[in-house]
Protein backbone atom coordinates (compact mmCIF):
# COMPACT_ATOMS: atom_id res chain seq x y z
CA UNK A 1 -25.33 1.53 37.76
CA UNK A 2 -22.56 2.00 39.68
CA UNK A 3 -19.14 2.06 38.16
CA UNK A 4 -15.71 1.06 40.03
CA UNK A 5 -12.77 2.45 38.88
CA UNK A 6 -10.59 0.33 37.48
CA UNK A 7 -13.85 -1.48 36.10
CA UNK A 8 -13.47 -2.86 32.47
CA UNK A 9 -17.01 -2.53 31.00
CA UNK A 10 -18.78 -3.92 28.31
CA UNK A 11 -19.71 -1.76 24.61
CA UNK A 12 -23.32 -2.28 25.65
CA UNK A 13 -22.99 -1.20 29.40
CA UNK A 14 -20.87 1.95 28.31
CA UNK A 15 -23.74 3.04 25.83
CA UNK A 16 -26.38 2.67 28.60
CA UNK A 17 -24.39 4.61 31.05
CA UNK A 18 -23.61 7.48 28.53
CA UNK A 19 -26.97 7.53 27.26
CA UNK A 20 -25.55 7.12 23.72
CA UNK A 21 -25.79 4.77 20.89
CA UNK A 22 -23.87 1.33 20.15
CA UNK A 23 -21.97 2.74 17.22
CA UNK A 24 -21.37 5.75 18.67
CA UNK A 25 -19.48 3.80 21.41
CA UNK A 26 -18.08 1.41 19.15
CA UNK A 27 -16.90 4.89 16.90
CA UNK A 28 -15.43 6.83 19.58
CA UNK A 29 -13.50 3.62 20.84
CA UNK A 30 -12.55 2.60 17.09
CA UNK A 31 -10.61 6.08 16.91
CA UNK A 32 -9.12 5.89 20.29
CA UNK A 33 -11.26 8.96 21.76
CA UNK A 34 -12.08 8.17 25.30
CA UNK A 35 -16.06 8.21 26.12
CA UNK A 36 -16.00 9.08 29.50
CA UNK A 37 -18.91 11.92 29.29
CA UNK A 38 -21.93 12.36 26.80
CA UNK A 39 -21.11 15.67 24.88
CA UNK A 40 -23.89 18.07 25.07
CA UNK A 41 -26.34 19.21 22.38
């Protein structure tokens, strides 16, 4: 999937591209941390 930037994307589309789950999106945006890379470990 390519991403444009600028792009607004969807909870669902940023948990496939991440490679992380739905809450953990949903968390991360809840507390106003930015998910722009999956943490390692």
């Amino acid at each position: 999937m390519a991403i444009i930037e600028g792009e607004i994307l969807m909870l669902d589309e940023v948990a496939v591209h991440l490679k992380a789950g739905r809450r953990t999106v949903y968390r991360l945006a809840s507390h106003g941390q930015p998910a722009t890379r999956k943490r390692r470990g």
